[in-house]
PDB file of N, CA and C in Angstrom:
ATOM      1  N   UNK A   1      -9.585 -13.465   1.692  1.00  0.00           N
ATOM      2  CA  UNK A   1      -8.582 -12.427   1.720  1.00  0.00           C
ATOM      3  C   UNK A   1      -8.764 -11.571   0.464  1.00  0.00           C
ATOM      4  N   UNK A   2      -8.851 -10.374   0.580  1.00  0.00           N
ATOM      5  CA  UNK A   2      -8.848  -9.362  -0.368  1.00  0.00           C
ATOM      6  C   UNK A   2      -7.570  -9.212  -1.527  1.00  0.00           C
ATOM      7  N   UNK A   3      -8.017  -8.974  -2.524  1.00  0.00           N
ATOM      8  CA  UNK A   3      -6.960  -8.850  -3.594  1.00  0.00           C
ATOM      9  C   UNK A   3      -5.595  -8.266  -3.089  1.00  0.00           C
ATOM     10  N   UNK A   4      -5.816  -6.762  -2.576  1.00  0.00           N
ATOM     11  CA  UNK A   4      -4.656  -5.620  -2.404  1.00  0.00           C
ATOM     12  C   UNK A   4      -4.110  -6.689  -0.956  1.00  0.00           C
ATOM     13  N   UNK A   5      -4.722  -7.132  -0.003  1.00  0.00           N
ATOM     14  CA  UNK A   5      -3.833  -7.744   0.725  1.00  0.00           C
ATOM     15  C   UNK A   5      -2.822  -8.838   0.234  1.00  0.00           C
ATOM     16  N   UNK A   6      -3.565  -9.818  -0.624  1.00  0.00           N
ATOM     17  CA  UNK A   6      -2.564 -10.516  -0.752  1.00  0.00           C
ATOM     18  C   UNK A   6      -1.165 -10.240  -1.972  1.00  0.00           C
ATOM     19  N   UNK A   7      -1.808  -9.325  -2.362  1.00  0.00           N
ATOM     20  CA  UNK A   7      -0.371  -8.819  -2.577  1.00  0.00           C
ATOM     21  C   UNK A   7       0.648  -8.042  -2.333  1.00  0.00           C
ATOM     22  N   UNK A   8      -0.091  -7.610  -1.196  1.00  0.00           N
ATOM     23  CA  UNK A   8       0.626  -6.745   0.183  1.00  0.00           C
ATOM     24  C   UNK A   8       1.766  -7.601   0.542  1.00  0.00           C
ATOM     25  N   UNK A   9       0.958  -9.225   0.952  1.00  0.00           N
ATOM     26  CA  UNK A   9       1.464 -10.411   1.340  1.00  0.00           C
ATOM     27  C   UNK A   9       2.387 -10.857   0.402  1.00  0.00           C
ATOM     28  N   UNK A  10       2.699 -11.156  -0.866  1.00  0.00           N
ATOM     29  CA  UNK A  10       3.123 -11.274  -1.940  1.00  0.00           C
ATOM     30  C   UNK A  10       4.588 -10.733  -1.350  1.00  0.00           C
ATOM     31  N   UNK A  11       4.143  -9.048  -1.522  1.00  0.00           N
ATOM     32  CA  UNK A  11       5.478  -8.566  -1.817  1.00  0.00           C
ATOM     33  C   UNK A  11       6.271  -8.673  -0.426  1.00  0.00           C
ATOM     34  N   UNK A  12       5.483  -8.983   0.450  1.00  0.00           N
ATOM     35  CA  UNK A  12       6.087  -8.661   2.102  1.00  0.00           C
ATOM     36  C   UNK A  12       7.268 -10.604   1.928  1.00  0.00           C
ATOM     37  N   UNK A  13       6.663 -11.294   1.593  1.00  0.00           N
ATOM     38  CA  UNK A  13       7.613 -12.623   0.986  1.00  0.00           C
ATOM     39  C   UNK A  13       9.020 -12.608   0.132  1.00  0.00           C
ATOM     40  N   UNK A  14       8.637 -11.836  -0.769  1.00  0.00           N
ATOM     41  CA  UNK A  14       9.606 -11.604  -1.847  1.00  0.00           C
ATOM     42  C   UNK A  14      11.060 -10.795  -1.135  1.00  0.00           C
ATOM     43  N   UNK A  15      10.285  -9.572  -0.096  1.00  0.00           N
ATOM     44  CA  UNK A  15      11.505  -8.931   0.509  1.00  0.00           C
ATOM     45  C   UNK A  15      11.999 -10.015   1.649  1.00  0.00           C
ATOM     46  N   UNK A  16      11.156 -10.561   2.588  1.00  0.00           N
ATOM     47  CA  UNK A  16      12.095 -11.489   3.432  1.00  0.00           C
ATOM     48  C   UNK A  16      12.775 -12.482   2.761  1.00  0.00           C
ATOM     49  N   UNK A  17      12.288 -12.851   1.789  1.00  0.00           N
ATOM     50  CA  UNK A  17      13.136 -14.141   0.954  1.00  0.00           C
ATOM     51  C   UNK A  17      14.446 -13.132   0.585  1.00  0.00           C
ATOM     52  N   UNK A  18      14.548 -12.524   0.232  1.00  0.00           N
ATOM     53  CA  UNK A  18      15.598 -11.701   0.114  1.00  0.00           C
ATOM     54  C   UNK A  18      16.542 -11.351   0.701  1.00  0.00           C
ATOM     55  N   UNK A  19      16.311 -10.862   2.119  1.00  0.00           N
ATOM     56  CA  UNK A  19      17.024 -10.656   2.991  1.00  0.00           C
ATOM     57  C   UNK A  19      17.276 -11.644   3.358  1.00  0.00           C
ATOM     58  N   UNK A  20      16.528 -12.911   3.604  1.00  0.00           N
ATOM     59  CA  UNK A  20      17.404 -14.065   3.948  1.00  0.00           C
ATOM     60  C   UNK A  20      18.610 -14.544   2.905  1.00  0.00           C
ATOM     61  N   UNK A  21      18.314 -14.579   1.578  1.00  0.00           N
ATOM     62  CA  UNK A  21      19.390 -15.136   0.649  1.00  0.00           C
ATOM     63  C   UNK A  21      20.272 -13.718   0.653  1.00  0.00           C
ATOM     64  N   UNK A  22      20.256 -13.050   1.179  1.00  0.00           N
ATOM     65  CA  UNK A  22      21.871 -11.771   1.377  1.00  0.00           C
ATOM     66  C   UNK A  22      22.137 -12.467   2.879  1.00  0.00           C
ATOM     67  N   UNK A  23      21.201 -13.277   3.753  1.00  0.00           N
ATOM     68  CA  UNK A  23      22.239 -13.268   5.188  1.00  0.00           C
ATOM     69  C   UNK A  23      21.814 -12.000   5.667  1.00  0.00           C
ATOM     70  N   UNK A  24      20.948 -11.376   5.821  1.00  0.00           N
ATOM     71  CA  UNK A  24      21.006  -9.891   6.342  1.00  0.00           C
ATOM     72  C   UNK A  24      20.382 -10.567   7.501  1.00  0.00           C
ATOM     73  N   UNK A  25      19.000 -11.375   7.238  1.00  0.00           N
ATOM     74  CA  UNK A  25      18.761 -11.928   8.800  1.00  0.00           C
ATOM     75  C   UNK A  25      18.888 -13.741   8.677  1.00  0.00           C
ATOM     76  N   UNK A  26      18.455 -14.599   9.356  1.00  0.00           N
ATOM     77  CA  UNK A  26      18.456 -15.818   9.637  1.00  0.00           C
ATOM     78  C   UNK A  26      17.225 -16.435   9.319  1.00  0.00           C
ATOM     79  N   UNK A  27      16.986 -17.739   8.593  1.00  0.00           N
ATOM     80  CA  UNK A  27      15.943 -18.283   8.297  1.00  0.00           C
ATOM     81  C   UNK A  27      15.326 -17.980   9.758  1.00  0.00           C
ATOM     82  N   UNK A  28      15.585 -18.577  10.798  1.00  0.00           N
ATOM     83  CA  UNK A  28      14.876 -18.204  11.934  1.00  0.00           C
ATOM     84  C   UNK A  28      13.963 -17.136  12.335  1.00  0.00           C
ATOM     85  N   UNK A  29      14.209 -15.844  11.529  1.00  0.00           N
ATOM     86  CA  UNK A  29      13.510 -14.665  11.987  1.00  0.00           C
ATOM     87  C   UNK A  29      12.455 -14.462  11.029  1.00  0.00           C
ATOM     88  N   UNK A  30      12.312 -15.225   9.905  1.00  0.00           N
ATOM     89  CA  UNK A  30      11.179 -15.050   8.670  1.00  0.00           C
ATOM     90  C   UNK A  30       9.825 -14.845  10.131  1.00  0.00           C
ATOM     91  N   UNK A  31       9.718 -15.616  11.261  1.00  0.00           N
ATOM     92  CA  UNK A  31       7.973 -15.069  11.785  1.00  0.00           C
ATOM     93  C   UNK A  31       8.225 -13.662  12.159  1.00  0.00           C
ATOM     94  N   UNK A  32       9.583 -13.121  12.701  1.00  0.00           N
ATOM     95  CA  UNK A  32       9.305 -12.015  13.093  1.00  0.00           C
ATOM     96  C   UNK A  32       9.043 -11.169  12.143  1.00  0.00           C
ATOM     97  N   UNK A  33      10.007 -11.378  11.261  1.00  0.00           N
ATOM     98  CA  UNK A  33       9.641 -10.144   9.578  1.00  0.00           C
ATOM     99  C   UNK A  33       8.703 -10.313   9.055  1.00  0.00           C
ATOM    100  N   UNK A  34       7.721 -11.024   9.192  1.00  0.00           N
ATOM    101  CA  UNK A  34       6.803 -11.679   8.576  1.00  0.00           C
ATOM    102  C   UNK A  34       5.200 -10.799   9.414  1.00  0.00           C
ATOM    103  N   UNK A  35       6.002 -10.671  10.645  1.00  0.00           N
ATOM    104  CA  UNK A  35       5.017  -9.673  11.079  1.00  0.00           C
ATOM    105  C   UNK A  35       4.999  -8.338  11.468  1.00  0.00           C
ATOM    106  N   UNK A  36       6.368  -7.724  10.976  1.00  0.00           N
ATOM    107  CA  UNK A  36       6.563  -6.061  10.349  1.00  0.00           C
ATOM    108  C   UNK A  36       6.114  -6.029   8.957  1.00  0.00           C
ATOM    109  N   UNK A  37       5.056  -4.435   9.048  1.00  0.00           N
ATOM    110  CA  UNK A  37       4.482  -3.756   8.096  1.00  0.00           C
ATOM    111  C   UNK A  37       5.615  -4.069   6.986  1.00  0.00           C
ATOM    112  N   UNK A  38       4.649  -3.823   6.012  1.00  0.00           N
ATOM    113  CA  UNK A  38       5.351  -4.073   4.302  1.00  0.00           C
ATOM    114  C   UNK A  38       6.114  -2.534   4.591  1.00  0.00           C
ATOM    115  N   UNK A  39       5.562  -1.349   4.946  1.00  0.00           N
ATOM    116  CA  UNK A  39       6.547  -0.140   5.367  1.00  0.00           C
ATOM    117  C   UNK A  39       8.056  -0.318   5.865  1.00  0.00           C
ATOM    118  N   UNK A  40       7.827  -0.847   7.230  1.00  0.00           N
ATOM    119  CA  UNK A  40       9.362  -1.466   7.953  1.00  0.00           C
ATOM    120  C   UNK A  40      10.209  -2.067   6.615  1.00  0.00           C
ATOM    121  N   UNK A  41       9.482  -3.387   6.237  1.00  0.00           N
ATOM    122  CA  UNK A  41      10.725  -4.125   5.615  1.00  0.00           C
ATOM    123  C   UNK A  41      10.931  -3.471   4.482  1.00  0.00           C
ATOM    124  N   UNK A  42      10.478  -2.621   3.826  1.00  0.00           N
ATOM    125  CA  UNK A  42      11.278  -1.775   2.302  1.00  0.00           C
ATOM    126  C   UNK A  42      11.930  -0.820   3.217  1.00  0.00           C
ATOM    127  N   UNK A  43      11.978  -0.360   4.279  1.00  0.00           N
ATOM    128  CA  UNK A  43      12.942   0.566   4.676  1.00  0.00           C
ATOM    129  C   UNK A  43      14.530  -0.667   4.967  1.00  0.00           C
ATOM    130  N   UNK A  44      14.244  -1.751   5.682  1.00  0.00           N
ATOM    131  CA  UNK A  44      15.311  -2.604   5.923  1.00  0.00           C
ATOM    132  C   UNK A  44      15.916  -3.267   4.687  1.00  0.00           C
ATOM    133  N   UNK A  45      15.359  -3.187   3.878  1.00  0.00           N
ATOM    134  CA  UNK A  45      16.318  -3.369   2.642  1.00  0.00           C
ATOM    135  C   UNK A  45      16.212  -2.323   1.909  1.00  0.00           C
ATOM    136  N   UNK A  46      16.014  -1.289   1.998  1.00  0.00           N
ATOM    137  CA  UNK A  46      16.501  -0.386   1.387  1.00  0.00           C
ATOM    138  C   UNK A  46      18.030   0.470   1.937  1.00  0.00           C
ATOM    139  N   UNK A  47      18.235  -0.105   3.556  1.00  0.00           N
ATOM    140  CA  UNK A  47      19.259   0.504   4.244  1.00  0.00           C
ATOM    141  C   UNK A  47      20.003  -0.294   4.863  1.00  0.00           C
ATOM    142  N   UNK A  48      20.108  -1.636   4.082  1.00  0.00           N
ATOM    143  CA  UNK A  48      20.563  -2.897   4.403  1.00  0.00           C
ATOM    144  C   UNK A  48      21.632  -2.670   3.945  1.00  0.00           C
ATOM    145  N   UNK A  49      23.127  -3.148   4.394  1.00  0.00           N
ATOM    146  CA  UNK A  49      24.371  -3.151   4.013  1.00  0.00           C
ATOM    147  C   UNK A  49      24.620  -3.679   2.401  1.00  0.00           C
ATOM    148  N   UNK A  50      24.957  -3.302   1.665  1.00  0.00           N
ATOM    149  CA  UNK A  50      25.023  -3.921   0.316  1.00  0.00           C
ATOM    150  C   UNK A  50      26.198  -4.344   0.094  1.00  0.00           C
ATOM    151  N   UNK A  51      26.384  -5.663  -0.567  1.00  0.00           N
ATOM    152  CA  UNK A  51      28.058  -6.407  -1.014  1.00  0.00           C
ATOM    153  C   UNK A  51      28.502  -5.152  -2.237  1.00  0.00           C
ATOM    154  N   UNK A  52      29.634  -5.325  -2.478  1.00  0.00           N
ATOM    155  CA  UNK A  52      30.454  -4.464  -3.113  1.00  0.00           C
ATOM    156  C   UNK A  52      30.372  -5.440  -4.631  1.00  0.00           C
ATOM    157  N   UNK A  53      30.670  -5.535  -5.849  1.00  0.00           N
ATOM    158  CA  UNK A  53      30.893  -5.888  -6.457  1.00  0.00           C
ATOM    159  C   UNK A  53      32.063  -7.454  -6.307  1.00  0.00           C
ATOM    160  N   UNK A  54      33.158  -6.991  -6.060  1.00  0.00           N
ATOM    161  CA  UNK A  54      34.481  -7.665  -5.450  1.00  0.00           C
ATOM    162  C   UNK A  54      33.569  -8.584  -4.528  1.00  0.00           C
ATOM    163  N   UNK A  55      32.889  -8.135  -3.888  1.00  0.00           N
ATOM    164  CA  UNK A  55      32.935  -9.404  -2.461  1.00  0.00           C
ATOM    165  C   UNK A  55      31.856 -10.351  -3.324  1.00  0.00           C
ATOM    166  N   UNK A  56      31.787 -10.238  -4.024  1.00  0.00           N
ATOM    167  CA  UNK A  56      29.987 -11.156  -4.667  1.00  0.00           C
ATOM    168  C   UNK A  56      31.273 -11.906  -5.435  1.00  0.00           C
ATOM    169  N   UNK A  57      31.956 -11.285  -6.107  1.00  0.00           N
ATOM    170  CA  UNK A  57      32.724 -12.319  -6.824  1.00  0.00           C
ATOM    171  C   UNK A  57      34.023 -13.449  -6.072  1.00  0.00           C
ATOM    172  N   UNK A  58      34.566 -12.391  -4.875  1.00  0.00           N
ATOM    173  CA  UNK A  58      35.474 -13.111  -4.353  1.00  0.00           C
ATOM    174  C   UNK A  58      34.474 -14.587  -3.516  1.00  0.00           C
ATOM    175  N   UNK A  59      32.943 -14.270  -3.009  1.00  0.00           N
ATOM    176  CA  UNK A  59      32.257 -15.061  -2.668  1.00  0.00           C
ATOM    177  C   UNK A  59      32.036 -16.337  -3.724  1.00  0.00           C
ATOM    178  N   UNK A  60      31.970 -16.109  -4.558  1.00  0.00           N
ATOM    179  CA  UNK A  60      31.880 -17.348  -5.359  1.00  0.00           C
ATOM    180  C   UNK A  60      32.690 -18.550  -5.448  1.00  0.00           C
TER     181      UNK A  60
END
């Protein structure tokens, strides 16, 4: 595997790990996100619902 891919791969991890620890999707769907372009998933967390301040804390 080529350098620039695997850190294509890298970062395409870092955003689904992400979206899973917000709950945006379900451990379950990591194969599907896993096989949308690194494009798709920076648009889905970039336009992903964001907690408010208040709710991160009332969550605790």
């Amino acid at each position: 595997m080529g350098r620039l891919v695997k850190i294509i791969e890298a970062k395409k991890q870092r955003i689904i790990n992400m979206l899973i620890e917000e709950n945006a999707y379900k451990p379950s769907d990591r194969m599907y996100l896993s096989n949308l372009p690194l494009k798709n998933l920076e648009e889905i967390l970039r336009y992903r619902p964001v907690k408010s301040v208040n709710e991160k804390e009332n969550n605790s």
